[in-house]
PDB file of N, CA and C in Angstrom:
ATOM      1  N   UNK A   1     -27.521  15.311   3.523  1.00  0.00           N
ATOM      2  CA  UNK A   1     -27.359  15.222   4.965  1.00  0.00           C
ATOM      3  C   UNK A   1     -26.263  14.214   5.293  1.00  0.00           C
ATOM      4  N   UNK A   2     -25.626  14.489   5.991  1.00  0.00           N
ATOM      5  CA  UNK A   2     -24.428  13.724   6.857  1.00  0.00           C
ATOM      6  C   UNK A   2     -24.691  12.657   8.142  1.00  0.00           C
ATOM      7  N   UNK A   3     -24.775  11.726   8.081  1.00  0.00           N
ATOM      8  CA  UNK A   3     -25.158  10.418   9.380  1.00  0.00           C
ATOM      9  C   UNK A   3     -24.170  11.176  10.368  1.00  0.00           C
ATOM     10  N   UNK A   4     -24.669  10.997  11.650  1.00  0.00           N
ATOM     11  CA  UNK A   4     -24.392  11.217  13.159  1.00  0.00           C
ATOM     12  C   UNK A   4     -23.006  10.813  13.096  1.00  0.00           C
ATOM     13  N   UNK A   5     -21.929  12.146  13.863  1.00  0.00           N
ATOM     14  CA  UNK A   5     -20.476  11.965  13.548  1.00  0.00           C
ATOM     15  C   UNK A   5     -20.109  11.852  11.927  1.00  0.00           C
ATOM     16  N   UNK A   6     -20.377  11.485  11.249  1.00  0.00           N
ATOM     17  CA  UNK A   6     -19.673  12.235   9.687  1.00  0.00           C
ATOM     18  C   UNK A   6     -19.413  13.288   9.179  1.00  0.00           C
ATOM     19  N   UNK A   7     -17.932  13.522   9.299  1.00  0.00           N
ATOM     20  CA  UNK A   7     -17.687  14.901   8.773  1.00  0.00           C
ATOM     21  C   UNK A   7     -17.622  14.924   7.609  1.00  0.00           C
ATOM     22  N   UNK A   8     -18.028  16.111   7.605  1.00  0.00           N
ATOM     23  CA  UNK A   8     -18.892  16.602   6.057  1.00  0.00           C
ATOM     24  C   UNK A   8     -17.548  17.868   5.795  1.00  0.00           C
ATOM     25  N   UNK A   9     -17.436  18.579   4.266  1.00  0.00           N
ATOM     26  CA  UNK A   9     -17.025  19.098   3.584  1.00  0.00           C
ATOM     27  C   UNK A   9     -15.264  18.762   4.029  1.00  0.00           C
ATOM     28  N   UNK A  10     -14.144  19.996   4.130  1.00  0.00           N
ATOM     29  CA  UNK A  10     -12.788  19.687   3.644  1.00  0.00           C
ATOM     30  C   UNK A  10     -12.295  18.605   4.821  1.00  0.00           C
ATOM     31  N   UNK A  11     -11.467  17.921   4.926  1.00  0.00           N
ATOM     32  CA  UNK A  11     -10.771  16.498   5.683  1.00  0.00           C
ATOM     33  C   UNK A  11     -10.476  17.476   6.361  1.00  0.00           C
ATOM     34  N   UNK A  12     -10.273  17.651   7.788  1.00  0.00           N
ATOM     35  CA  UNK A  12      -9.775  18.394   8.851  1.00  0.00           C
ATOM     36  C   UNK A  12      -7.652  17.775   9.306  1.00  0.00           C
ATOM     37  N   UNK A  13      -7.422  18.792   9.844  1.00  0.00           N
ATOM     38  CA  UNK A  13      -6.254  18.097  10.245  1.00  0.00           C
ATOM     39  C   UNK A  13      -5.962  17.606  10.804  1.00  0.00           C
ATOM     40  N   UNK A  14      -4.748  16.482  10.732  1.00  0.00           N
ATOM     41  CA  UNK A  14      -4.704  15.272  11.677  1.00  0.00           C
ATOM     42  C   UNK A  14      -4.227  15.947  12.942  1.00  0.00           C
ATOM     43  N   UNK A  15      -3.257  16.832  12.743  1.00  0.00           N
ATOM     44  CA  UNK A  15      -2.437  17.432  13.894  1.00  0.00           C
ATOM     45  C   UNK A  15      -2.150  18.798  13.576  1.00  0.00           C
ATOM     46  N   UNK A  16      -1.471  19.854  14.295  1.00  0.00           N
ATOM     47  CA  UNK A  16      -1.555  21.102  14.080  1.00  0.00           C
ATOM     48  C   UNK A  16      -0.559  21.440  13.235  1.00  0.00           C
ATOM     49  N   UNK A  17      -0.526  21.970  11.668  1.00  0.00           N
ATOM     50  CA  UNK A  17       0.713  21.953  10.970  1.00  0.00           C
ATOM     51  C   UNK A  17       0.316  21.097   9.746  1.00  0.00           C
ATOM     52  N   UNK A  18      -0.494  20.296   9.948  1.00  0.00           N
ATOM     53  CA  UNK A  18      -0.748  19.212   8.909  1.00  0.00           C
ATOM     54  C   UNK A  18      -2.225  19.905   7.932  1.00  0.00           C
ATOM     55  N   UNK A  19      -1.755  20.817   7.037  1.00  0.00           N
ATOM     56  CA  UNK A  19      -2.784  21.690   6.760  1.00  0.00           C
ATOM     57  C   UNK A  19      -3.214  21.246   5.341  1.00  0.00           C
ATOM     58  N   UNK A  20      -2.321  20.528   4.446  1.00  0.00           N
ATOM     59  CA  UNK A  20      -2.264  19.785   3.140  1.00  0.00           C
ATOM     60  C   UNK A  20      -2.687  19.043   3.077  1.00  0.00           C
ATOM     61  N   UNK A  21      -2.572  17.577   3.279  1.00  0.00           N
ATOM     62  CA  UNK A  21      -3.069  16.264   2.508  1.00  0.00           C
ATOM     63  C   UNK A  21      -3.728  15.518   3.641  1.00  0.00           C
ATOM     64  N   UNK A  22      -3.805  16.614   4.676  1.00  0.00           N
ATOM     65  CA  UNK A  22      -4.457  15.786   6.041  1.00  0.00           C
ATOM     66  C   UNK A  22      -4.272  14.637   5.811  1.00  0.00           C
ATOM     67  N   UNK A  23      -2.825  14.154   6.258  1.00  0.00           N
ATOM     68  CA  UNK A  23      -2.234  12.839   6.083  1.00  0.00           C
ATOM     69  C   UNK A  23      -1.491  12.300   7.027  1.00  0.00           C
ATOM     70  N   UNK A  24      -1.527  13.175   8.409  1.00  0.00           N
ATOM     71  CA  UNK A  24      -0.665  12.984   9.519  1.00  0.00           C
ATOM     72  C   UNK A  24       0.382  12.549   9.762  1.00  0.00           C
ATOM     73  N   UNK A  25       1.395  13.771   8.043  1.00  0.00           N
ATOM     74  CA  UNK A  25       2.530  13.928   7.981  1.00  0.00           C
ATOM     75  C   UNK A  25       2.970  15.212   7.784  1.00  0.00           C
ATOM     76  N   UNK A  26       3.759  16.029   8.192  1.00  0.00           N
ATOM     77  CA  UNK A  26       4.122  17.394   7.996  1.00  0.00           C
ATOM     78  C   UNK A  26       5.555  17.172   7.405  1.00  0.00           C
ATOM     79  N   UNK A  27       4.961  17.726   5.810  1.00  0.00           N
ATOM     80  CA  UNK A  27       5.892  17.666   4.710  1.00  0.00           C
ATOM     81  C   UNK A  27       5.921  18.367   3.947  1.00  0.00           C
ATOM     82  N   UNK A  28       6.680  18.556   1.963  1.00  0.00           N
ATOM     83  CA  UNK A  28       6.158  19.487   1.832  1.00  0.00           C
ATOM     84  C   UNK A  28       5.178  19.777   1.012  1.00  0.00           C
ATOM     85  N   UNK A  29       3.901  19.058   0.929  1.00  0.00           N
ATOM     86  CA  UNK A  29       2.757  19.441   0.749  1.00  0.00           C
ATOM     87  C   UNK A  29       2.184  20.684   1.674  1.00  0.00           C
ATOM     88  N   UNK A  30       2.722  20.413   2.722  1.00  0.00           N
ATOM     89  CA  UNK A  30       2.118  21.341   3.768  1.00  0.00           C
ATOM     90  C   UNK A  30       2.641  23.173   3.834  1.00  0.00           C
ATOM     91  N   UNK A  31       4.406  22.986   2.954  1.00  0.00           N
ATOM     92  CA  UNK A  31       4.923  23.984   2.907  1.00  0.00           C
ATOM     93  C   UNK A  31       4.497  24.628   1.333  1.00  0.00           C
ATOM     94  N   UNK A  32       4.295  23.852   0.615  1.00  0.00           N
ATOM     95  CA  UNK A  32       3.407  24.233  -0.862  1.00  0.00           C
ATOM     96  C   UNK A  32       2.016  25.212  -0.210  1.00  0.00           C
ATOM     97  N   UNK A  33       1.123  24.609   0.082  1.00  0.00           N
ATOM     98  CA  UNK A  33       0.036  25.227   0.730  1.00  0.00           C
ATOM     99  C   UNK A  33       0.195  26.541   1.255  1.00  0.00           C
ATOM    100  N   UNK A  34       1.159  26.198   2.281  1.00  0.00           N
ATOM    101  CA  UNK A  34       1.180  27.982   3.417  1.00  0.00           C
ATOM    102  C   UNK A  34       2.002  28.618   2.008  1.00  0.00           C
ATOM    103  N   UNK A  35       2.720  28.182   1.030  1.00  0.00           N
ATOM    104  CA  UNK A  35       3.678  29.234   0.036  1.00  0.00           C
ATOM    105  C   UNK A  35       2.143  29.804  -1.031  1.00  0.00           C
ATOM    106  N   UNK A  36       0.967  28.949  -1.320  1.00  0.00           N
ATOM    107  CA  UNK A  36       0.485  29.271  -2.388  1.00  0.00           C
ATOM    108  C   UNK A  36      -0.881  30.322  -1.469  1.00  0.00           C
ATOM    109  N   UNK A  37      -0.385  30.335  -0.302  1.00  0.00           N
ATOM    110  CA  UNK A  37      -1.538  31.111   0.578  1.00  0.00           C
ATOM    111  C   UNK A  37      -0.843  31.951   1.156  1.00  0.00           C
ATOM    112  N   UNK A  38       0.226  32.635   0.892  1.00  0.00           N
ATOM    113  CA  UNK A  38       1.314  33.951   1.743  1.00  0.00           C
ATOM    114  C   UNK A  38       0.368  34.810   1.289  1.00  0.00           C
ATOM    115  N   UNK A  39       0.722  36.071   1.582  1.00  0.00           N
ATOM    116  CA  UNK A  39       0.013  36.988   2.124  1.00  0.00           C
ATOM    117  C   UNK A  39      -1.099  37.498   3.488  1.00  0.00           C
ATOM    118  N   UNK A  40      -1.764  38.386   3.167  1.00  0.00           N
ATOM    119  CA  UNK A  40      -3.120  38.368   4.365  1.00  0.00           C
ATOM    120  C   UNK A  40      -4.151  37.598   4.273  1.00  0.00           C
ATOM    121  N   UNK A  41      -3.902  36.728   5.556  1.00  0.00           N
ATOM    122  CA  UNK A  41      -4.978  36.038   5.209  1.00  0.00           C
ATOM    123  C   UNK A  41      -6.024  35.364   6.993  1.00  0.00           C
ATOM    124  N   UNK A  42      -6.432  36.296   7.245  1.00  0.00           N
ATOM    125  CA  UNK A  42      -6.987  35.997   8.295  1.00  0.00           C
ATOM    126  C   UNK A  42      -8.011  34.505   8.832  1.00  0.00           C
ATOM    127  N   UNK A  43      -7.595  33.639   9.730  1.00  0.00           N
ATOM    128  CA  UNK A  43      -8.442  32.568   9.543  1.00  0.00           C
ATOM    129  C   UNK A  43      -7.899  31.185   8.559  1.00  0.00           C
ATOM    130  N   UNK A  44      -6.831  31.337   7.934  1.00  0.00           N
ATOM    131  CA  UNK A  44      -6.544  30.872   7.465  1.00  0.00           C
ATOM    132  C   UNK A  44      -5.853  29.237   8.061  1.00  0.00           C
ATOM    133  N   UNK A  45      -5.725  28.007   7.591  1.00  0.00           N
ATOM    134  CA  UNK A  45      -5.474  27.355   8.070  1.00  0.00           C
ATOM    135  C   UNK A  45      -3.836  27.004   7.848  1.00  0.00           C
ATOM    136  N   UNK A  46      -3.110  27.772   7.027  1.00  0.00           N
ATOM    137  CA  UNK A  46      -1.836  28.209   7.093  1.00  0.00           C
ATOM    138  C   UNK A  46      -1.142  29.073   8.048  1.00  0.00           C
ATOM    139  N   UNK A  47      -2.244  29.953   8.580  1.00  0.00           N
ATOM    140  CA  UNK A  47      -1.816  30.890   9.385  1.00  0.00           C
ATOM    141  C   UNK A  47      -1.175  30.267  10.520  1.00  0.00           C
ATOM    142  N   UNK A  48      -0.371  29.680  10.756  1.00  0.00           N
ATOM    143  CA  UNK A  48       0.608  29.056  12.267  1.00  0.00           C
ATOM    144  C   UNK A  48       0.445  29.834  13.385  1.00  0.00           C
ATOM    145  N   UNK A  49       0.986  30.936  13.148  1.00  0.00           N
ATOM    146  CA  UNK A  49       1.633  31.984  14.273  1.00  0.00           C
ATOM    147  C   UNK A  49       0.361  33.058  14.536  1.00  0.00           C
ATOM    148  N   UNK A  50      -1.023  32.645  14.264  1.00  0.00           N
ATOM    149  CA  UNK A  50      -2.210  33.311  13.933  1.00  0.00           C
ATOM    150  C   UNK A  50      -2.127  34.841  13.997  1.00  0.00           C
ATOM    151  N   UNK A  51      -1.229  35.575  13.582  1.00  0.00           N
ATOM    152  CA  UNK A  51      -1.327  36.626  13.268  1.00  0.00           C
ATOM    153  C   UNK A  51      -1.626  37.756  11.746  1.00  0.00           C
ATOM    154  N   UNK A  52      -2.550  36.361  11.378  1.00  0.00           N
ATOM    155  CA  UNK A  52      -3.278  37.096   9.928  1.00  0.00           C
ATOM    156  C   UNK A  52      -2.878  37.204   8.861  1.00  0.00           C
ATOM    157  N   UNK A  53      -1.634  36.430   8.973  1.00  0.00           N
ATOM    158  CA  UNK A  53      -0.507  36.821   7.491  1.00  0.00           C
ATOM    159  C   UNK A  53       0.123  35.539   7.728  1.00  0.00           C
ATOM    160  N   UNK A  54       0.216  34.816   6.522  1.00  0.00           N
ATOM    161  CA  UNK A  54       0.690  33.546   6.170  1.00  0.00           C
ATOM    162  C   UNK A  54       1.983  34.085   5.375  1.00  0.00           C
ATOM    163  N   UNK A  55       3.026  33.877   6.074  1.00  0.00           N
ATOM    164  CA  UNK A  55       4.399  33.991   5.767  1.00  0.00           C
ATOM    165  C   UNK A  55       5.836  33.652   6.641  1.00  0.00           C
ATOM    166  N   UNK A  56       6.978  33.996   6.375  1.00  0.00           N
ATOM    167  CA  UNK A  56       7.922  33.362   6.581  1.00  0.00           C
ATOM    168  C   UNK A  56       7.792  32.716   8.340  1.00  0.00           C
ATOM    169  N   UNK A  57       7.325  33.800   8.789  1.00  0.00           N
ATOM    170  CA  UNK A  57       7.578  33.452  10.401  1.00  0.00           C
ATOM    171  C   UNK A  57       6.379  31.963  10.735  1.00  0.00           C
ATOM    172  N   UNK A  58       5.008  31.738   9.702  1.00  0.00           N
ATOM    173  CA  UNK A  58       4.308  30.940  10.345  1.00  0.00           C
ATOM    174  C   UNK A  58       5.493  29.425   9.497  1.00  0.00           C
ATOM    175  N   UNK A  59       5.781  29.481   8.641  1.00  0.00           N
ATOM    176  CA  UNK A  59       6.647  28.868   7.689  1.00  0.00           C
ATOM    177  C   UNK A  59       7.640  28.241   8.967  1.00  0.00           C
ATOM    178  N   UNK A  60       8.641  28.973   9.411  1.00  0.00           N
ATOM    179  CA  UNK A  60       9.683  28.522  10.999  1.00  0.00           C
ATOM    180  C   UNK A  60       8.915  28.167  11.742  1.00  0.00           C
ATOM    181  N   UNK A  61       7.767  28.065  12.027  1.00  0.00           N
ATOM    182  CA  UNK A  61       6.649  27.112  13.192  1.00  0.00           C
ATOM    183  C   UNK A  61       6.553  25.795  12.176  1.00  0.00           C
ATOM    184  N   UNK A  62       6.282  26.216  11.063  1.00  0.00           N
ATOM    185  CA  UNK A  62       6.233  24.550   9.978  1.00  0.00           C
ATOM    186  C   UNK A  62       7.332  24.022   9.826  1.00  0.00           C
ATOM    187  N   UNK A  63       8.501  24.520   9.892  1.00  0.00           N
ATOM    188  CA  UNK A  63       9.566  24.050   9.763  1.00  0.00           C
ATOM    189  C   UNK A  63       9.911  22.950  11.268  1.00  0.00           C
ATOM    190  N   UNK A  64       9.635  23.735  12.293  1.00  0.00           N
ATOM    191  CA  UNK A  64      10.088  22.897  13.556  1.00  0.00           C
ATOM    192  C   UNK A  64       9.031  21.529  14.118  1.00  0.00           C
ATOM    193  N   UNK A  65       8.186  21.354  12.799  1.00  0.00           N
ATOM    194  CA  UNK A  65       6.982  20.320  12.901  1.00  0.00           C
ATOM    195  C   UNK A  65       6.839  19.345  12.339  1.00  0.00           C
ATOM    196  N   UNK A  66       8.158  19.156  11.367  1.00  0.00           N
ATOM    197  CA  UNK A  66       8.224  18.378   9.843  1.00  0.00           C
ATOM    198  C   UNK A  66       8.514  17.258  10.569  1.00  0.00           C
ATOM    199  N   UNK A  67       7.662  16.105   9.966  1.00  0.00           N
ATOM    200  CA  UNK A  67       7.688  14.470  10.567  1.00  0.00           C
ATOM    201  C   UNK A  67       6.086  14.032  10.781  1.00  0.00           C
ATOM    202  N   UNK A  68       6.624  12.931  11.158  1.00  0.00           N
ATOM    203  CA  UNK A  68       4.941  12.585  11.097  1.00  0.00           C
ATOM    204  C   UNK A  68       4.206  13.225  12.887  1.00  0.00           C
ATOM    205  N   UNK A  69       3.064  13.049  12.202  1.00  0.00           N
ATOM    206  CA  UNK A  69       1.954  13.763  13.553  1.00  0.00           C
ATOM    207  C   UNK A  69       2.147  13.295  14.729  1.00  0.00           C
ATOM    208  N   UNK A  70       2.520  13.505  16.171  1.00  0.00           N
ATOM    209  CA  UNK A  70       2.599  13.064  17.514  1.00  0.00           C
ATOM    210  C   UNK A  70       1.302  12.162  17.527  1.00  0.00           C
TER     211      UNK A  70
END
């Protein structure tokens, strides 16, 4: 069991884009990730452009995000 407010299982992201080392930096850990998760993939937390497929186009949303988290 998890105490009140402790999140439990994967580190969530700091900011939107920051899908890797939840480190509230968009780098390329983050572009490793969406590359080792291309294809269909619905739900996915690579998916950027949420249209079910982790590829080049959600990749140009990661690209225009690189730096640290707002």
């Amino acid at each position: 069991a998890t105490k009140s407010g402790e999140k439990s299982g994967l580190a969530q992201p700091t900011c939107f884009g920051d899908i890797a080392g939840n480190d509230g930096v968009i780098n390329a850990a983050d572009f490793r990730l969406m590359q080792a998760a291309a294809g269909f993939a619905p739900s996915h937390s690579a998916d950027l452009d949420e249209n079910d497929v982790v590829d080049i186009a959600g990749a140009a949303v990661l690209q225009g995000l690189i730096g640290p988290c707002p």
